[in-house]
C-alpha atoms as a PDB file:
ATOM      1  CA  UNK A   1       0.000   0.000   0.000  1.00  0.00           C
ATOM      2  CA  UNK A   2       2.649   1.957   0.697  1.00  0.00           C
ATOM      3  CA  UNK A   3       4.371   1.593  -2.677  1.00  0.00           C
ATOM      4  CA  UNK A   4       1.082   2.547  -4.307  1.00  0.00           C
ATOM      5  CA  UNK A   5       1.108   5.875  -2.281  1.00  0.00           C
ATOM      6  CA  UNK A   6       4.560   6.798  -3.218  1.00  0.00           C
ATOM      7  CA  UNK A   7       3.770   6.013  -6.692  1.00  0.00           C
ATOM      8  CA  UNK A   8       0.535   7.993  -6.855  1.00  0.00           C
ATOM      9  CA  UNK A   9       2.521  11.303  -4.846  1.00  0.00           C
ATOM     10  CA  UNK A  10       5.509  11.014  -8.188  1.00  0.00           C
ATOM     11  CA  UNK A  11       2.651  11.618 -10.821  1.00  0.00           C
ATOM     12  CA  UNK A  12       2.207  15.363 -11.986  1.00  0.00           C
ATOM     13  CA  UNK A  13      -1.036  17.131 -11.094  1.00  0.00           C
ATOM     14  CA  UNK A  14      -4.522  16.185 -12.841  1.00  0.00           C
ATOM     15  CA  UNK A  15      -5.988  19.532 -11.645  1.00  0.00           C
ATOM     16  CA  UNK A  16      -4.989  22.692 -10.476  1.00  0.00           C
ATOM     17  CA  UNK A  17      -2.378  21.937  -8.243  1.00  0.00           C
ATOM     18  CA  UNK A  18      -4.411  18.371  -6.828  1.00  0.00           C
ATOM     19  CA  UNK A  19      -3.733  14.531  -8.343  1.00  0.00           C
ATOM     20  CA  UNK A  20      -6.884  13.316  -8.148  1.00  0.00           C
ATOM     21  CA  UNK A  21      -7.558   9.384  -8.069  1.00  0.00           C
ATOM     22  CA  UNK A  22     -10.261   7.452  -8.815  1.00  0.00           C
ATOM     23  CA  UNK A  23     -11.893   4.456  -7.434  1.00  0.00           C
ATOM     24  CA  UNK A  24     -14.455   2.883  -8.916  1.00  0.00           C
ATOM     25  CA  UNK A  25     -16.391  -0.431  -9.190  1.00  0.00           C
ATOM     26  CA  UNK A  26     -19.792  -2.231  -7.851  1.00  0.00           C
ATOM     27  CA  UNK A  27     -21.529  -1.116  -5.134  1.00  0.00           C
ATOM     28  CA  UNK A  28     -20.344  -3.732  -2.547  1.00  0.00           C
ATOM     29  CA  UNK A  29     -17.292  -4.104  -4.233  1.00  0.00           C
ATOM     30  CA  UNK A  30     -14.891  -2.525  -1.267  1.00  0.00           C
ATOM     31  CA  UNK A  31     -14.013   0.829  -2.640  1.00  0.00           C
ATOM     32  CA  UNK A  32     -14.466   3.087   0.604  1.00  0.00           C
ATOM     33  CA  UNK A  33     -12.116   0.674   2.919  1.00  0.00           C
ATOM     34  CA  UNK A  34      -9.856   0.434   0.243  1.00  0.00           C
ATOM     35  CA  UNK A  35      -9.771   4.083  -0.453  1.00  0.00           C
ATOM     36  CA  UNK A  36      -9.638   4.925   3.629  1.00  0.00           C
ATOM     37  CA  UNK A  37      -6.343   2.718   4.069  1.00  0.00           C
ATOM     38  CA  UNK A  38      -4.454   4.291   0.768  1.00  0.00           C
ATOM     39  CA  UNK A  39      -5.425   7.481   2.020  1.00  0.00           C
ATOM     40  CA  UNK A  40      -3.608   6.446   5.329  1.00  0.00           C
ATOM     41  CA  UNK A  41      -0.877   5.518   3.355  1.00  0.00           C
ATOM     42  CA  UNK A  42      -0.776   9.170   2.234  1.00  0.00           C
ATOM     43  CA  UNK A  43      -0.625  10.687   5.104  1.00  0.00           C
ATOM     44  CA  UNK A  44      -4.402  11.660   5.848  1.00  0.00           C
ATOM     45  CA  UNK A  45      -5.081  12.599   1.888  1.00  0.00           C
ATOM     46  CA  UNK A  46      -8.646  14.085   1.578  1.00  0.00           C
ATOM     47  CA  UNK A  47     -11.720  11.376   0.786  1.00  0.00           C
ATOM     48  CA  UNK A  48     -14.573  12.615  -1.295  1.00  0.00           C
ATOM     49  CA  UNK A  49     -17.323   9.782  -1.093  1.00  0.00           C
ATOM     50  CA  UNK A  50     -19.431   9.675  -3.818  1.00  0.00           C
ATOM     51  CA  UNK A  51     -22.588   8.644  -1.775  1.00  0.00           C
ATOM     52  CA  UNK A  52     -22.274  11.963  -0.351  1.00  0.00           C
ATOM     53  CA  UNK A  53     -22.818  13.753  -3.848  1.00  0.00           C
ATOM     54  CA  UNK A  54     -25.520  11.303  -5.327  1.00  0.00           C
ATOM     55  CA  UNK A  55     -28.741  11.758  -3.876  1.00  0.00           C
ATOM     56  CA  UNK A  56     -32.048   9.348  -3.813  1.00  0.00           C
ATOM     57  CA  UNK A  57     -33.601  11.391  -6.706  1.00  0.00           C
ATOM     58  CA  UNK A  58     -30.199  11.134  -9.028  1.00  0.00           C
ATOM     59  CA  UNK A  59     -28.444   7.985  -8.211  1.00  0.00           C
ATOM     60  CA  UNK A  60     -25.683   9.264 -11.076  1.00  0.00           C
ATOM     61  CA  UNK A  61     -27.000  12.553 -12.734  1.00  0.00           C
ATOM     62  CA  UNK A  62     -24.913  14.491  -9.691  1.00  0.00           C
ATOM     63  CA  UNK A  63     -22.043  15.524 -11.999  1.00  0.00           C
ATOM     64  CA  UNK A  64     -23.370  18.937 -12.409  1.00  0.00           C
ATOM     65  CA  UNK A  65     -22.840  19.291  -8.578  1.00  0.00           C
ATOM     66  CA  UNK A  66     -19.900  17.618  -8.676  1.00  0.00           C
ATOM     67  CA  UNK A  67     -18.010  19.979 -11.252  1.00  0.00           C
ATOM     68  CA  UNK A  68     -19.601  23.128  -9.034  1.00  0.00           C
ATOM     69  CA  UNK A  69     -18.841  21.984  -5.678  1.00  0.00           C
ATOM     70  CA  UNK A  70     -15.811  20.226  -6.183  1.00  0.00           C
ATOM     71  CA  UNK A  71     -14.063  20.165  -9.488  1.00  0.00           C
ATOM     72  CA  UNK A  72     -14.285  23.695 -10.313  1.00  0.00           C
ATOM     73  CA  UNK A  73     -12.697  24.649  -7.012  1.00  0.00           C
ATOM     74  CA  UNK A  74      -9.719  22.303  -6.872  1.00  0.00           C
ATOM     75  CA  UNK A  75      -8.819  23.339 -10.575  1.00  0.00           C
ATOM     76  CA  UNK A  76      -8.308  27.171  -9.122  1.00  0.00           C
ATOM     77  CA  UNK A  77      -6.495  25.446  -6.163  1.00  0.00           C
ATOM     78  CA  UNK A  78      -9.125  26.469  -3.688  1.00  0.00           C
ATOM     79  CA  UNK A  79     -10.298  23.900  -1.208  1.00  0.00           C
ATOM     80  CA  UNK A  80     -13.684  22.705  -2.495  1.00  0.00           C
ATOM     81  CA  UNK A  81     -16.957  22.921  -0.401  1.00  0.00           C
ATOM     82  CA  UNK A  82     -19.667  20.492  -0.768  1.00  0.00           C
ATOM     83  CA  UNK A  83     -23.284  19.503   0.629  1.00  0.00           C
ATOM     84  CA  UNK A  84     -23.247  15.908   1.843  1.00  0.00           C
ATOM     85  CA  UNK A  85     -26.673  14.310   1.159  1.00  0.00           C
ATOM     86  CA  UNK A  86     -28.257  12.414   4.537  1.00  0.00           C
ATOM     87  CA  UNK A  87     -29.775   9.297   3.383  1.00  0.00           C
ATOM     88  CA  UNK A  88     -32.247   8.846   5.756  1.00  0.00           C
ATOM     89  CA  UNK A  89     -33.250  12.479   5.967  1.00  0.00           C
ATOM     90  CA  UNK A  90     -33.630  12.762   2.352  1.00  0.00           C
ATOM     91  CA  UNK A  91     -32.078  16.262   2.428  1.00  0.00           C
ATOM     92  CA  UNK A  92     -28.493  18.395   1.803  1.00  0.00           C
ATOM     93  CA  UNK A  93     -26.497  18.900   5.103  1.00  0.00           C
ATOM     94  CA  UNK A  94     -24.063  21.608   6.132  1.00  0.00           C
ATOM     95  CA  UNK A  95     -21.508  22.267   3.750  1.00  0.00           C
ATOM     96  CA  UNK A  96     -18.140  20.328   4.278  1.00  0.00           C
ATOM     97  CA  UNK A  97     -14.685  21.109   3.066  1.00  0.00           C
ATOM     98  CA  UNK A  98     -12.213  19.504   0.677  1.00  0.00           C
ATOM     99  CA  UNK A  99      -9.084  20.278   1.259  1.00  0.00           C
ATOM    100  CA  UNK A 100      -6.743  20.990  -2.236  1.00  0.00           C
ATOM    101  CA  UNK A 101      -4.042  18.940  -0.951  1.00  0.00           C
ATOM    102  CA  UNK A 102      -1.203  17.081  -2.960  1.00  0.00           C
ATOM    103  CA  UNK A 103      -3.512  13.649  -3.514  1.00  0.00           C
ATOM    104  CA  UNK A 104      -7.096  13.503  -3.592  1.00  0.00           C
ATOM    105  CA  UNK A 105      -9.137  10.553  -3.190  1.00  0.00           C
ATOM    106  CA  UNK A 106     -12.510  10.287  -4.789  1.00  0.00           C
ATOM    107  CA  UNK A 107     -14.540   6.997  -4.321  1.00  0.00           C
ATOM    108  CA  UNK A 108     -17.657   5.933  -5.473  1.00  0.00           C
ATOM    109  CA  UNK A 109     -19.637   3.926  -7.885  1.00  0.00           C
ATOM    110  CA  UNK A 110     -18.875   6.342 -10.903  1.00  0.00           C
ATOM    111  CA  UNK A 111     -15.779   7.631 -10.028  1.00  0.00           C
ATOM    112  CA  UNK A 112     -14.707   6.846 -13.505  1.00  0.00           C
ATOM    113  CA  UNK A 113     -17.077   8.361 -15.269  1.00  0.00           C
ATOM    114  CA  UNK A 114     -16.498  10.255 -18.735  1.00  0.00           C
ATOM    115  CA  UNK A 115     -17.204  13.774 -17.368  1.00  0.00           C
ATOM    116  CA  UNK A 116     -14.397  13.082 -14.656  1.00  0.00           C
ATOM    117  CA  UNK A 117     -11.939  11.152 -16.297  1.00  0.00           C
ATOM    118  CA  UNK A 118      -9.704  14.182 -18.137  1.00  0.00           C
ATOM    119  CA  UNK A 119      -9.246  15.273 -14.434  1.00  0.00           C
ATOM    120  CA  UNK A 120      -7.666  11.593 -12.733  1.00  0.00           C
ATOM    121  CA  UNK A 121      -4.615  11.718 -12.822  1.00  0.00           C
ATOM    122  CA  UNK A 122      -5.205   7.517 -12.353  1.00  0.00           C
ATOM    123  CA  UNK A 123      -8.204   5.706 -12.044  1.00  0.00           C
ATOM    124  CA  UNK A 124      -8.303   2.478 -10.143  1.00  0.00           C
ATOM    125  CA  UNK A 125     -10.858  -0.089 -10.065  1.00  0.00           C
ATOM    126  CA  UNK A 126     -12.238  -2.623  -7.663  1.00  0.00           C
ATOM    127  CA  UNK A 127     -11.820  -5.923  -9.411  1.00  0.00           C
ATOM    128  CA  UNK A 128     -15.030  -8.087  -7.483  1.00  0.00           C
ATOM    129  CA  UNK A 129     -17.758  -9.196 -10.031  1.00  0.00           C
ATOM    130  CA  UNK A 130     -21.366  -7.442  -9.646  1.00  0.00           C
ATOM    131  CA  UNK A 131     -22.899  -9.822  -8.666  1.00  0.00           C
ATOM    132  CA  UNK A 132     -20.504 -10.569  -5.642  1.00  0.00           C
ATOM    133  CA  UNK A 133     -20.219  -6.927  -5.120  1.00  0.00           C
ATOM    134  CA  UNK A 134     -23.984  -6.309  -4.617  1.00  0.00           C
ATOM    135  CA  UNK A 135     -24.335  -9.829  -2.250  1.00  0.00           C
ATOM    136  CA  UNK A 136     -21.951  -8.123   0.033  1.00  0.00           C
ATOM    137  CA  UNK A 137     -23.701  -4.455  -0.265  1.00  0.00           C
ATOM    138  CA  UNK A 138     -27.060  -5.985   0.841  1.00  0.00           C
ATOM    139  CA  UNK A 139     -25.651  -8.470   3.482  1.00  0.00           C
ATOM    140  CA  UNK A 140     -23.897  -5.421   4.816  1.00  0.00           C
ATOM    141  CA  UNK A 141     -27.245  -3.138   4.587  1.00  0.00           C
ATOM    142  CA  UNK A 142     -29.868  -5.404   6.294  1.00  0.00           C
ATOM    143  CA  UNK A 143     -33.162  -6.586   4.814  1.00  0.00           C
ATOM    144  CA  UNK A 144     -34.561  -2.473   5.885  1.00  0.00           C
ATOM    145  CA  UNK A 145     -32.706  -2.091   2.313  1.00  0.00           C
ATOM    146  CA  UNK A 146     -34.022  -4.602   0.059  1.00  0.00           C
ATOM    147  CA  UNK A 147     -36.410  -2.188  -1.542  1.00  0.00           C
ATOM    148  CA  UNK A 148     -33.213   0.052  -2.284  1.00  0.00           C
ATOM    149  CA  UNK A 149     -31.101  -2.326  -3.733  1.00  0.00           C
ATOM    150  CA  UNK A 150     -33.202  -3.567  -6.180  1.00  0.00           C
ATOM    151  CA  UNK A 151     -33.519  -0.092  -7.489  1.00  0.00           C
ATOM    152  CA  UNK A 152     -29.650   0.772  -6.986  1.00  0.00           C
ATOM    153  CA  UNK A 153     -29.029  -2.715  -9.457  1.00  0.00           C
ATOM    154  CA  UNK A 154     -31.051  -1.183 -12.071  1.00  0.00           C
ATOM    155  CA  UNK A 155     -29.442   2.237 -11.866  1.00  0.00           C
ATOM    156  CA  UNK A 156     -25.793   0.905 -11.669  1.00  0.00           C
ATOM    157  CA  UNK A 157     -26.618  -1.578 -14.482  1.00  0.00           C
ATOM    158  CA  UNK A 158     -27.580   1.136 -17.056  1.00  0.00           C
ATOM    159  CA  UNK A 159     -25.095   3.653 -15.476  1.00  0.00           C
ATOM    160  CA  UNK A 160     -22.252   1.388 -16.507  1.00  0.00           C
ATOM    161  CA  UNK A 161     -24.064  -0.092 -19.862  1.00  0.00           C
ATOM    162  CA  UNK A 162     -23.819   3.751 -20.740  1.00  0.00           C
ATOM    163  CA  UNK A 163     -20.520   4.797 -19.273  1.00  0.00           C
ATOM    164  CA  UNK A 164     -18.451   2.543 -18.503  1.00  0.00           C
ATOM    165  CA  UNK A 165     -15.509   2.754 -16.376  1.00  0.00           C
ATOM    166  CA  UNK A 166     -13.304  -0.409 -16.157  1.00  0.00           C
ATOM    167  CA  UNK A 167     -12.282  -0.738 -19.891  1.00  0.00           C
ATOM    168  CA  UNK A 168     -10.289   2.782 -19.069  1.00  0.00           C
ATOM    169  CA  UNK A 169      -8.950   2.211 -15.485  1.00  0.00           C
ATOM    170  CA  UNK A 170      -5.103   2.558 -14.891  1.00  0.00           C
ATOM    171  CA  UNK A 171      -4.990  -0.602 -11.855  1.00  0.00           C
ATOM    172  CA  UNK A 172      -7.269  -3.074 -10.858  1.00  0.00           C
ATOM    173  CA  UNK A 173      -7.202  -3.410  -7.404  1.00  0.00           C
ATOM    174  CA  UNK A 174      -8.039  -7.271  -6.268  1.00  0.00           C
ATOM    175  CA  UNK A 175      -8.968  -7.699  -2.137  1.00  0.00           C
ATOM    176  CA  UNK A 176      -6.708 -11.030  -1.091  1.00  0.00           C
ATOM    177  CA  UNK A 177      -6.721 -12.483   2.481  1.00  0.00           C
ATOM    178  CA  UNK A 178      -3.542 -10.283   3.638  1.00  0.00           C
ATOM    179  CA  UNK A 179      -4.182  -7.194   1.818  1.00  0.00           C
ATOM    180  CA  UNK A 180      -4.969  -5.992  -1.560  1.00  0.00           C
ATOM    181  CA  UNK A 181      -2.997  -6.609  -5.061  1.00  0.00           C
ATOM    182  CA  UNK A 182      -2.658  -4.165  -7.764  1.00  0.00           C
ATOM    183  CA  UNK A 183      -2.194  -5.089 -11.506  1.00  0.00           C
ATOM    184  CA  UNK A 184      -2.202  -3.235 -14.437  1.00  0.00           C
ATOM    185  CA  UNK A 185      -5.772  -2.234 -16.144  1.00  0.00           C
ATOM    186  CA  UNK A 186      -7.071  -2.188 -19.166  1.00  0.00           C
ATOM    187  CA  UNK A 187      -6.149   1.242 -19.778  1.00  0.00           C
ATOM    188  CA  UNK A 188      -2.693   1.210 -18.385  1.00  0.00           C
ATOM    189  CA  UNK A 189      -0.531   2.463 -20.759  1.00  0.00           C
ATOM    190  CA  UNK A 190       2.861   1.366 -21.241  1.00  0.00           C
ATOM    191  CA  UNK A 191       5.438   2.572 -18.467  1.00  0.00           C
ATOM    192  CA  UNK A 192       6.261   1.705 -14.711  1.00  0.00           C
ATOM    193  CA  UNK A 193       2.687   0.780 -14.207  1.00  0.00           C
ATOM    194  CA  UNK A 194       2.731  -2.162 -16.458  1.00  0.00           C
ATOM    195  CA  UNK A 195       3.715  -5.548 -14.922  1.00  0.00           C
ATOM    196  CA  UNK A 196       4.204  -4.092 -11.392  1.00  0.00           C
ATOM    197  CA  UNK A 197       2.494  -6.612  -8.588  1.00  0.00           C
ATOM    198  CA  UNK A 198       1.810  -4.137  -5.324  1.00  0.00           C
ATOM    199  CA  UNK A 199       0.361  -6.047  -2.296  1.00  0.00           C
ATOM    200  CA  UNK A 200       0.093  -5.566   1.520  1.00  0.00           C
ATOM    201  CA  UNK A 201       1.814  -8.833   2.165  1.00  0.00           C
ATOM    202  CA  UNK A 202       4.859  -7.902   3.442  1.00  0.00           C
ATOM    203  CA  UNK A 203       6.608 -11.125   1.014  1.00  0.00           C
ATOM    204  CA  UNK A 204       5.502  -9.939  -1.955  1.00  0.00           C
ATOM    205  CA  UNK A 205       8.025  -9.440  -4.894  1.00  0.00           C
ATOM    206  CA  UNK A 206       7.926  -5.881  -6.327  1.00  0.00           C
END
């Protein structure tokens, strides 16, 4: 993990002064643990979480507010300021900051998208199959959630039918029982990423 942090500090800026990374997959799939310990491994870098930018009335039509509340700001090199949705009240809380700092982490189903992408400076993706991703989302939820998943499947089905994100992610991160591994994606292009194996296991060969 720490290797992947190092790497991800060396890359030049995405936007404004910020490298932002990506990381994407199925809902279920692992994305906001994953993106909490790399962001440990960077020293506290800032965590947008998607989930607090869609809302129940556009599961993915948020980019407008994303490009307003967030984007636009880090391009100047001003800390961003967003309006977290509440889930269960339905509603827009207090604003919260983003700081501009040297890495920024954005994670969410759609963190890949084609509006975003010209601004990653990598995007990584959760390699767990839908349907194994979405078992572990509603196992996690509770039955209180069934209704909601059902409707979420739909959505993320035609969200990624439409726009998909894999075919253009940099590294494909795979969970493994001591860690995570990191290969090359499908739209890795040829350099130090390619053929690099980066793992938690403290045996692994680099």
């Amino acid at each position: 993990m720490q290797d992947l942090a190092d790497r991800l500090r060396r890359l030049p800026p995405s936007l404004g002064p910020v490298r932002l990374i990506g990381v994407d997959g199925h809902a279920g799939s692992g994305k906001s643990t994953f993106a909490g310990r790399l962001a440990a491994a960077l020293g506290g870098a800032p965590v947008l979480h998607l989930d607090d930018i869609a809302s129940h009335d556009r599961l993915f039509a948020w980019t407008d507010r994303l490009m307003t509340q967030v984007v636009h700001p880090l391009a100047r090199g001003e800390d961003a300021l967003y309006t977290p949705y509440d889930w269960r009240a339905r509603t827009f809380g207090a604003p919260c900051p983003l700081p501009a700092g040297p890495v920024v982490l954005i994670e969410g189903v759609g963190a890949g998208r084609r509006a975003l992408r010209p601004y990653l400076a990598r995007l990584l993706w959760m390699e767990l199959p839908p349907e194994d991703s979405w078992a572990r989302g509603r196992g996690r939820d509770g039955a209180e959630q069934h209704a909601f998943w059902d409707g979420w499947v739909e959505a993320e089905r035609a969200h990624f039918a439409a726009d998909p994100s894999r075919p253009h992610a940099h590294l494909l991160v795979l969970q493994t029982p001591v860690g995570y591994k990191v290969l090359p994606g499908p739209g890795a292009h040829p350099g130090p990423d390619r053929g690099t194996t980066e793992s938690d296991d403290p045996a692994a060969m680099w």
